[in-house]
Protein backbone atom coordinates (compact mmCIF):
# COMPACT_ATOMS: atom_id res chain seq x y z
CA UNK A 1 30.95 43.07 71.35
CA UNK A 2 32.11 46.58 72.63
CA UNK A 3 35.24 46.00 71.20
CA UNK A 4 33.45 45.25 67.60
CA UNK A 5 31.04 48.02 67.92
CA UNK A 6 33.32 50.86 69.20
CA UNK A 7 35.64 51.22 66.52
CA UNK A 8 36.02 51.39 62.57
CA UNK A 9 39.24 49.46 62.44
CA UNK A 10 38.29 46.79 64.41
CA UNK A 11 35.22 46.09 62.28
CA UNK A 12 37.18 46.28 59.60
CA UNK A 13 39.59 43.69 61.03
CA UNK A 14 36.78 41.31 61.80
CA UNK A 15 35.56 41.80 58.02
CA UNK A 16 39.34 40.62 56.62
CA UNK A 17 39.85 38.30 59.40
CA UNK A 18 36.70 36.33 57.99
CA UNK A 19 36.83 36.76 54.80
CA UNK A 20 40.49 35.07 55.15
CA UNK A 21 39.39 32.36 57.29
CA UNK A 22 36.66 31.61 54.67
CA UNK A 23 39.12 31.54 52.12
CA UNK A 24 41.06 29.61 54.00
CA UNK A 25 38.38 26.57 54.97
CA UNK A 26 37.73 26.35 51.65
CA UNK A 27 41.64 25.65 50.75
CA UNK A 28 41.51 23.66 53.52
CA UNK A 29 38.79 21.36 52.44
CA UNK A 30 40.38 21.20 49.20
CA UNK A 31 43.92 20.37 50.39
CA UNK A 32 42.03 17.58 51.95
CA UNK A 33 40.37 16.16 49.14
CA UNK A 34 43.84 16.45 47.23
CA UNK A 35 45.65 14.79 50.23
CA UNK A 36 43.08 11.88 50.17
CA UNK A 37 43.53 11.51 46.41
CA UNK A 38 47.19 11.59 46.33
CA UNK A 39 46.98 9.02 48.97
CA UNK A 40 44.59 7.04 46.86
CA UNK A 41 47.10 7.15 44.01
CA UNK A 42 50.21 7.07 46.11
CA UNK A 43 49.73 4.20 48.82
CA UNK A 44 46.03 3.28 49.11
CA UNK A 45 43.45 1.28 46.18
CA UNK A 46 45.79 2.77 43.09
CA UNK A 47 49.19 1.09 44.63
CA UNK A 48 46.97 -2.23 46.09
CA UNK A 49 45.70 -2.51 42.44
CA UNK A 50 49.25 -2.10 41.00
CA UNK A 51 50.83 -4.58 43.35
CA UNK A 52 47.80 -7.10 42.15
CA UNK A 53 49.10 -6.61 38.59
CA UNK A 54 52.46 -7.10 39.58
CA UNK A 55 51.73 -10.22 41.27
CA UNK A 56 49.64 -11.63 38.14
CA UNK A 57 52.38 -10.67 35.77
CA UNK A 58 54.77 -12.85 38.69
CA UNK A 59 52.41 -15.60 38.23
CA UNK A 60 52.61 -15.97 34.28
CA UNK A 61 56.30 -15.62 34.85
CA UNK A 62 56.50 -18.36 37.27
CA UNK A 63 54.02 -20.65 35.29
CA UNK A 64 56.25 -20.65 32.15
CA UNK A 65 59.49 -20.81 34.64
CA UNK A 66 57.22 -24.07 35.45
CA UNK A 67 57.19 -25.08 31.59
CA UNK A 68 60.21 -24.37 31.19
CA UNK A 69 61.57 -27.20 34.26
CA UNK A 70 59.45 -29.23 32.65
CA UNK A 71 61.35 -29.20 29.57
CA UNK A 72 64.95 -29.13 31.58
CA UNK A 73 63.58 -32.68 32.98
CA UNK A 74 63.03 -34.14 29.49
CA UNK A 75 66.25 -33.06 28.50
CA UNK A 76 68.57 -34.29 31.67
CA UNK A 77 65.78 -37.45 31.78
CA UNK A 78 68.75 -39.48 31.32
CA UNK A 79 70.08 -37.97 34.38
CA UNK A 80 68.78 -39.01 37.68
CA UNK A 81 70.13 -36.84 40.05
CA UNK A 82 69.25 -33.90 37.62
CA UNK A 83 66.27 -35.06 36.32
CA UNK A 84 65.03 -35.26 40.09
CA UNK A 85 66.05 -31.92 40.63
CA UNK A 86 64.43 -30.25 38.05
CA UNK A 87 61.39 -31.95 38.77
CA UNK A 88 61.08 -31.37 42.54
CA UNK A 89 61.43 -27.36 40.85
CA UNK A 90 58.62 -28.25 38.66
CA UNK A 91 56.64 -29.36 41.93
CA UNK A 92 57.95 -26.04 43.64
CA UNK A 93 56.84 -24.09 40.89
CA UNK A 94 53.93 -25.40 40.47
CA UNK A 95 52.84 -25.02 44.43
CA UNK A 96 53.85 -21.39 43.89
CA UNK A 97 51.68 -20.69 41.30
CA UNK A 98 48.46 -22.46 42.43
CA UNK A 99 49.12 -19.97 45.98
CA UNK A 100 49.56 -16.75 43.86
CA UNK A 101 46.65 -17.61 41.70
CA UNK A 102 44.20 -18.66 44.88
CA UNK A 103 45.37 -15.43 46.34
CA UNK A 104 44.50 -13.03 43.36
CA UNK A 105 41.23 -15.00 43.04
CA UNK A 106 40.20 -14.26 46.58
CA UNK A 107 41.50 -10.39 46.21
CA UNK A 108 38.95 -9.76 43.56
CA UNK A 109 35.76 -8.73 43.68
CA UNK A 110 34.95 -9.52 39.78
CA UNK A 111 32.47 -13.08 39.86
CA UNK A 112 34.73 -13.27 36.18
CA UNK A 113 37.73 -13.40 37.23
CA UNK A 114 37.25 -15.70 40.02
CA UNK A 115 35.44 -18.16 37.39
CA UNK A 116 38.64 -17.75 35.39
CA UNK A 117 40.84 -18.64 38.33
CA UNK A 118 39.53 -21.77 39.36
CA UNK A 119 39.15 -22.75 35.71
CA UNK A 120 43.09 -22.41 35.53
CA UNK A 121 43.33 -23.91 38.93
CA UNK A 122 41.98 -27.14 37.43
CA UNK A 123 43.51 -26.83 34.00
CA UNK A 124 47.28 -26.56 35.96
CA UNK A 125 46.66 -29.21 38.74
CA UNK A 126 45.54 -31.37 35.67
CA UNK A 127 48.89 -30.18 33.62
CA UNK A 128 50.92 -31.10 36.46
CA UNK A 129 48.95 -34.87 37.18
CA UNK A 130 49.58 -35.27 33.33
CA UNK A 131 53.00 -34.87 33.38
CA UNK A 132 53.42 -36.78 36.31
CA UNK A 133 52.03 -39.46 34.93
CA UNK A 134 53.90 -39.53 31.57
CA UNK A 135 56.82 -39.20 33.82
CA UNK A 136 56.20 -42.51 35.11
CA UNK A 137 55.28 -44.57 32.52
CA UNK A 138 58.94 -43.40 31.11
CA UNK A 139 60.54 -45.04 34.46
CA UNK A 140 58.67 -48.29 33.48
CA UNK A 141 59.75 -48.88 29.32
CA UNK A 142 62.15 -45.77 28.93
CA UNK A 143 60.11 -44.78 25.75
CA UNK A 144 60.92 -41.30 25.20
CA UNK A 145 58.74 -41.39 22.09
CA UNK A 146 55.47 -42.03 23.77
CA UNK A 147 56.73 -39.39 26.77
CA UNK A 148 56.35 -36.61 24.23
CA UNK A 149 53.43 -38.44 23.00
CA UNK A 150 51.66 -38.36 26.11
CA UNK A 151 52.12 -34.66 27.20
CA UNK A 152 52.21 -32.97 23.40
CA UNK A 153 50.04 -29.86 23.84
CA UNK A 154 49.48 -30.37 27.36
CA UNK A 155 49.43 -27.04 28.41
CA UNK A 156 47.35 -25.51 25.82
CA UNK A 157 44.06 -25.14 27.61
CA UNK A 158 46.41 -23.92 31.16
CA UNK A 159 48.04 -21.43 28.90
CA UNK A 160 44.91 -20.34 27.41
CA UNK A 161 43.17 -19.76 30.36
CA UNK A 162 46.09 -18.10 31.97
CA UNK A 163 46.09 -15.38 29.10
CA UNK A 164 42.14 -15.30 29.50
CA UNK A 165 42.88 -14.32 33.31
CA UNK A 166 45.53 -11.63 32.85
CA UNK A 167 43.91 -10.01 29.91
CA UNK A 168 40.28 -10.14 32.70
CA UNK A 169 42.20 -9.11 35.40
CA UNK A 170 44.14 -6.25 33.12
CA UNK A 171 41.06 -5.37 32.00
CA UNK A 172 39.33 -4.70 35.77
CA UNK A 173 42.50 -3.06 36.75
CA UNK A 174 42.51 -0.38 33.93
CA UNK A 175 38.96 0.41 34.46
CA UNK A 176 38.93 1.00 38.09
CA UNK A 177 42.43 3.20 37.46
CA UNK A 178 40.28 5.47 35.25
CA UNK A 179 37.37 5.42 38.03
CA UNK A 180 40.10 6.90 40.57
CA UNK A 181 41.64 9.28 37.98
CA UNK A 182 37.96 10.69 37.32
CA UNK A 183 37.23 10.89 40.96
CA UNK A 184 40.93 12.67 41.52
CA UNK A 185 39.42 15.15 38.67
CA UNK A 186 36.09 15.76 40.32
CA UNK A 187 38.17 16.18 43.88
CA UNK A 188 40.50 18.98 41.72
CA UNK A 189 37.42 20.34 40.18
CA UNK A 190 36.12 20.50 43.38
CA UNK A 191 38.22 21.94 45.83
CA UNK A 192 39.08 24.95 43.01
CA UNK A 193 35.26 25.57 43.12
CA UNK A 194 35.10 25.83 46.53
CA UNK A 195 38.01 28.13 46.60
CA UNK A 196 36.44 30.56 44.02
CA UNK A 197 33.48 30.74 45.81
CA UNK A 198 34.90 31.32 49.12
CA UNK A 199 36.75 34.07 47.29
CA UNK A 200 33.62 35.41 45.94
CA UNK A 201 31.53 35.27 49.35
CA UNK A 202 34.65 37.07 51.71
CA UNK A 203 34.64 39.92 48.54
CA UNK A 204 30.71 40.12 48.66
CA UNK A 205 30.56 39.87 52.59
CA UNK A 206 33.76 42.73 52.72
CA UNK A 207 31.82 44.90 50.38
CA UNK A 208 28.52 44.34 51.86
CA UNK A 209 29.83 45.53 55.40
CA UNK A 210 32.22 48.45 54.19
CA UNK A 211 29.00 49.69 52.95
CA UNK A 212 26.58 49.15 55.96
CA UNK A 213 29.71 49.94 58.49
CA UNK A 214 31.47 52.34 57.22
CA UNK A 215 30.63 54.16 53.48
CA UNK A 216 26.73 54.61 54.50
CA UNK A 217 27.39 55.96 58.01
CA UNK A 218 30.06 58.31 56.73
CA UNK A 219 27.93 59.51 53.69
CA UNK A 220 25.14 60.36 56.33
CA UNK A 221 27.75 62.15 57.86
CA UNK A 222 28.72 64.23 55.17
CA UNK A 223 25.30 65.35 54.28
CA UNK A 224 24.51 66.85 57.42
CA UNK A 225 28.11 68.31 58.27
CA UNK A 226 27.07 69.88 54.83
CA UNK A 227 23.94 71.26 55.76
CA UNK A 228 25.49 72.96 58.88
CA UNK A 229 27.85 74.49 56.73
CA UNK A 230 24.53 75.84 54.25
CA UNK A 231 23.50 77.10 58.01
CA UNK A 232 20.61 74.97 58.42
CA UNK A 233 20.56 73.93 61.94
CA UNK A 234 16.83 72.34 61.87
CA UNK A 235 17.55 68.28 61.00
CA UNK A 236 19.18 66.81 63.85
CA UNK A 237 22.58 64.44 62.87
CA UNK A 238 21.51 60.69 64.11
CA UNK A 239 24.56 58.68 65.27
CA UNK A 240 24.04 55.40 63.52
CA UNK A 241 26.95 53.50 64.88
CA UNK A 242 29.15 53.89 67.94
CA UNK A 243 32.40 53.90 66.63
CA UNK A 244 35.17 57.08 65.59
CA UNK A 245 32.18 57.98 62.68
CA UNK A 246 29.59 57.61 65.21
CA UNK A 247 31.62 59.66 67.62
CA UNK A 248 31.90 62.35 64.89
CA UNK A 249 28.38 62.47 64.39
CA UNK A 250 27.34 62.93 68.10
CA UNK A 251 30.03 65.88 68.23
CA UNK A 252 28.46 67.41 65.36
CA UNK A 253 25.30 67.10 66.75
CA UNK A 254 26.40 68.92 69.70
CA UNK A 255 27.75 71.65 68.03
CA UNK A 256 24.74 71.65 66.08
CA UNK A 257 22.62 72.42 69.18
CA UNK A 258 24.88 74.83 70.31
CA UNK A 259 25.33 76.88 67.42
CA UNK A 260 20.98 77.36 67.42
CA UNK A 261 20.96 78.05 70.56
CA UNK A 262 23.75 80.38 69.79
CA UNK A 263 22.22 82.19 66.77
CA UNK A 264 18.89 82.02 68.36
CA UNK A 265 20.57 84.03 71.94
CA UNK A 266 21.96 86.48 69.09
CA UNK A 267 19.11 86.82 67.10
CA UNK A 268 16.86 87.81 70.52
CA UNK A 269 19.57 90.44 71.15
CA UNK A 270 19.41 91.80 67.77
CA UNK A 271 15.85 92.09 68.33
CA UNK A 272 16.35 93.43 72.21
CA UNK A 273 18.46 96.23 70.12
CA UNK A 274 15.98 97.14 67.61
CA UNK A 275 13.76 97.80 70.80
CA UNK A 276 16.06 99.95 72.26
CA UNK A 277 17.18 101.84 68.98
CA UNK A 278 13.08 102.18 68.59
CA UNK A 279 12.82 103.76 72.16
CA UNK A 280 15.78 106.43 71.08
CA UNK A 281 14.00 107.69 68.42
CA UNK A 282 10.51 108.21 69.97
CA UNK A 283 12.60 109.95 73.12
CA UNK A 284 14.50 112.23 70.02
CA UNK A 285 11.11 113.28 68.59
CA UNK A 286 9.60 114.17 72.07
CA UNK A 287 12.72 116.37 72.45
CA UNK A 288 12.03 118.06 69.06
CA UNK A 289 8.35 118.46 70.27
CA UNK A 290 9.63 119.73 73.67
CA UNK A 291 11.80 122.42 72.11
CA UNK A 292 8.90 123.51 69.34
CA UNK A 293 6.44 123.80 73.19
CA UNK A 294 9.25 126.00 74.14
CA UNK A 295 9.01 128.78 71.76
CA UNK A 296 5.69 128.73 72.21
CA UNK A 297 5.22 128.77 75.79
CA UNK A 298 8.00 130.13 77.25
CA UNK A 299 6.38 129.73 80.87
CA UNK A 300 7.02 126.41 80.53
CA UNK A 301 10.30 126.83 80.22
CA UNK A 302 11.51 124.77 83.40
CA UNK A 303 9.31 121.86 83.29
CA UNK A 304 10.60 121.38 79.85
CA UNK A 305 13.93 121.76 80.90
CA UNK A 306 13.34 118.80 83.58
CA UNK A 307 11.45 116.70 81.39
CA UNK A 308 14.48 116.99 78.31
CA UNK A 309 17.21 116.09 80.93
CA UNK A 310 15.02 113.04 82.50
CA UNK A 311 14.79 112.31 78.69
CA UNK A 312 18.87 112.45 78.56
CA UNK A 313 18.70 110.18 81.28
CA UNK A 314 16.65 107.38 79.85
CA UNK A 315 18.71 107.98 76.37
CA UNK A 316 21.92 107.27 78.49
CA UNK A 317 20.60 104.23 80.38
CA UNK A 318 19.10 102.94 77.23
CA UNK A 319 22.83 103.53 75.15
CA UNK A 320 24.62 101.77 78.38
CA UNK A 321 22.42 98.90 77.76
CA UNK A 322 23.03 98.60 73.72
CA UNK A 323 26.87 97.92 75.12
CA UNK A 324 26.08 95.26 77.33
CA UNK A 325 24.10 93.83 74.47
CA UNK A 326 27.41 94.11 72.62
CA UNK A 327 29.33 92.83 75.15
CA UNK A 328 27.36 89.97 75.25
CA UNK A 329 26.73 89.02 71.58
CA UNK A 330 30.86 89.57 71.30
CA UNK A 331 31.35 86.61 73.83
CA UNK A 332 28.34 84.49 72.11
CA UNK A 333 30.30 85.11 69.20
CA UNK A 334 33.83 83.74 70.43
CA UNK A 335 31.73 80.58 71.62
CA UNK A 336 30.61 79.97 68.37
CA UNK A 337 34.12 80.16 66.86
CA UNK A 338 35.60 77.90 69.28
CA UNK A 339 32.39 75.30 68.16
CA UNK A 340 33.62 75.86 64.40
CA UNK A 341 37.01 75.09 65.31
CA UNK A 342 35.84 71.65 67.33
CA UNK A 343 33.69 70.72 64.23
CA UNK A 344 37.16 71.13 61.70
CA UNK A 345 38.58 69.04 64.39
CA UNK A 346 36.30 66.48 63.51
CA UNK A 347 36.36 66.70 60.31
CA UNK A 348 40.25 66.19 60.46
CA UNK A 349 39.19 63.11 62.58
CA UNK A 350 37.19 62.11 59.55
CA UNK A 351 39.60 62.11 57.07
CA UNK A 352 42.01 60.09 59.01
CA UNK A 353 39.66 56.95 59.65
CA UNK A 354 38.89 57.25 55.55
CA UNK A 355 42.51 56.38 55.67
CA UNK A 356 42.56 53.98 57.86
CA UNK A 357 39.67 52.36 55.47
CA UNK A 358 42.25 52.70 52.58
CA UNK A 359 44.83 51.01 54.60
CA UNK A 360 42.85 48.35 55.58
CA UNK A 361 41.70 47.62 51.25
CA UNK A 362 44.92 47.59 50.58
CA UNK A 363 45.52 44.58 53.11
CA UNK A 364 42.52 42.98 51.62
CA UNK A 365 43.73 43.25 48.40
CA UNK A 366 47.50 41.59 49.53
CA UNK A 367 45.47 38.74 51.49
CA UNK A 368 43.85 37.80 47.88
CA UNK A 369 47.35 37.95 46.40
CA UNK A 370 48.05 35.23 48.58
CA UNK A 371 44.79 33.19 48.22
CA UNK A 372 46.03 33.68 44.15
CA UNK A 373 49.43 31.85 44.73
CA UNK A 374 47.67 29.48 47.44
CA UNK A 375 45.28 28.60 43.68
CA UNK A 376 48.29 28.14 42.22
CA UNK A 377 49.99 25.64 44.27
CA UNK A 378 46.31 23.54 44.20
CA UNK A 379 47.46 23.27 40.37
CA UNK A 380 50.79 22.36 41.01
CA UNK A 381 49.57 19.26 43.03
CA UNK A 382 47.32 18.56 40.87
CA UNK A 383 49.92 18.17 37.84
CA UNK A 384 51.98 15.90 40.63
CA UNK A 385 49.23 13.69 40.80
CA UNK A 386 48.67 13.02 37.22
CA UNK A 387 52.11 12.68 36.66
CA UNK A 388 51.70 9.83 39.73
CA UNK A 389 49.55 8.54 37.57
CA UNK A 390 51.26 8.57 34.70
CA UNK A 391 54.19 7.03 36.37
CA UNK A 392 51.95 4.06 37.85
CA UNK A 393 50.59 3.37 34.37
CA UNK A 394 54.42 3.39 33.16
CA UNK A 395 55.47 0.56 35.45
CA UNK A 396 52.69 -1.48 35.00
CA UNK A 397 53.52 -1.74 31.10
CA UNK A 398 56.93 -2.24 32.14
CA UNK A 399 55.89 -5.00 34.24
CA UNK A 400 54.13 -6.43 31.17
CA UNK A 401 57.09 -6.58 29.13
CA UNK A 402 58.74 -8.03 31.13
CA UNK A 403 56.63 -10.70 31.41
């Protein structure tokens, strides 16, 4: 605490230091809440959601790849070895999707889409029962008339479905992608808030205790140095802090006290003086009245003699005293000039910790240059992530096309 209390540029130290460590929570908090949203967007519910669309679109894809065996086995149906291979592909293909549907069904949380899924699941295992069927019956008469017969629009209601899903699924995927791009906005919106108003406090809070520390004390200061140099000596100077203004002030008062008791040692031999300057002139007028006795009493001539040199005597004793009165009020004099030189010492002291105060604004001001470009950089990431975004959105389409 002593090393708080005892000194301006400390305080003022302790006043930047945290008003930057303010600032700097506040960027920290936000840098968080960017960090978690770029995660969101970059590896966490944004990318789960995206790889969910991808593996939909992969299902559609593989369902017509399933079709489209199906129709490579009608066509090589006069060739066994390729109409079994197509049709153990069909089978594969078939498998595949049933898995990749199951899978997306259990992944969501939408009571829709899970409805949807094991409509489809039914619709396809039928499909594929269908055409196995219609497969066999051609092994028995060879009638590739009533084959077509028997699975024409088979897959309507599968197919259906299926686009019912992925348009559902789509759907629930686009909406949740806005609800994490409005929560990336509030976490931007956010974290630049808190960063003004950190700002804000440390500028209020650097103010507030320039003021209190150092302006106030300092103006105190300068009234009473002032009314020392007016010459009144009568309102003692109150050290308010302990630091290099505080230490001013308890010099001053010191030379305050000295200088009264100064003047007031000069003023009593000013007055001691007068005394003595009083006593000379009633001694001269008893010498004027002693000379006047003379001419008229000349037998008194020798007592007044006596009596004018006993006068001389006390007029000499009492001049030999008005020098040592001199002497002395010379000396009190050369004290006081040495005090005036201390107090223009201190005033010299003065002006250097105003400069140190200067110093110490400017630094202030250079620390909010930084927290400036520190803003700017929250901006930049926040461009990155809605060009993330953007770019997420991009490949999903992409995705859809191809499918």
């Amino acid at each position: 605490m002593d090393f708080l209390v005892n000194s301006v540029r400390n305080k003022l130290l302790v006043i930047c230091g945290g008003g930057t460590l303010l600032v700097l929570l506040a960027a920290g908090i936000g840098m968080f809440l960017q960090a978690r949203t770029i995660d969101r967007l970059g590896a966490g519910e944004l990318a789960e959601l995206h790889d969910r669309r991808v593996a939909l679109v992969e299902s559609k894809v593989s369902y017509y790849d399933q079709l489209l065996e199906w129709k490579n086995t009608i066509l090589r149906i006069t060739d066994s070895a390729a109409l079994d291979t197509h049709w153990a592909n069909f089978r594969r293909l078939e498998s595949g999707v049933q898995q990749q549907v199951s899978d997306l069904a259990r992944s969501s949380r939408d009571p829709e889409v899970e409805r949807l899924s094991t409509r489809f699941l039914e619709a396809h295992k039928a499909l594929g029962d269908r055409y196995q069927r219609a497969l066999d019956d051609y092994k028995i008469d060879f009638n590739i008339y009533d084959l077509e017969q028997n699975v024409r629009d088979s897959d309507k209601d599968s197919s259906a479905v299926l686009d019912e899903l992925v348009s559902r699924m789509n759907a629930a995927i686009d909406e949740r992608t806005e609800q994490i791009n409005a929560e990336s906005q509030r976490a931007l919106a956010l974290s630049a808030g808190l960063i003004v108003i950190a700002c804000g406090l440390a500028l209020v809070l650097f103010l507030w205790m320039i003021r209190r520390e150092v302006i106030r004390p300092a103006q105190e200061l300068e009234a009473s140095l002032q009314q020392l140099a007016r010459g009144d000596f009568s309102t003692p100077i109150t050290a308010r802090t302990r630091d290099e203004i505080g230490r001013i002030a308890m010099s001053a008062e010191t030379i305050r006290r000295d200088l009264g008791e100064l003047i007031r040692r000069v003023s009593r031999s000013v007055d001691q003086v007068d005394e003595a300057a009083g006593g000379m002139a009633g001694e001269t007028r008893q010498i004027t009245q002693s000379a006047a006795h003379q001419s008229e009493v000349a037998a008194s001539t020798a007592a007044t003699v006596e009596q004018v040199t006993v006068s001389i005597q006390t007029i000499s004793d009492n001049a030999a005293r008005v020098s040592e009165l001199s002497q002395s009020g010379l000396a009190e004099s050369q004290q006081a000039e040495q005090r005036l030189a201390m107090l223009a010492a201190s005033i010299e002291e003065t002006a250097t910790v105003m400069k140190s105060v200067a110093d110490t604004a400017s630094t202030f001001i250079r620390n909010s240059q930084e927290i400036r470009t520190m803003t700017r950089q929250v901006r930049e990431i926040a461009d990155q992530t809605n060009l993330l975004a953007l770019n997420a959105a991009i490949e999903a389409a992409r995705a859809g096309e191809q499918g």
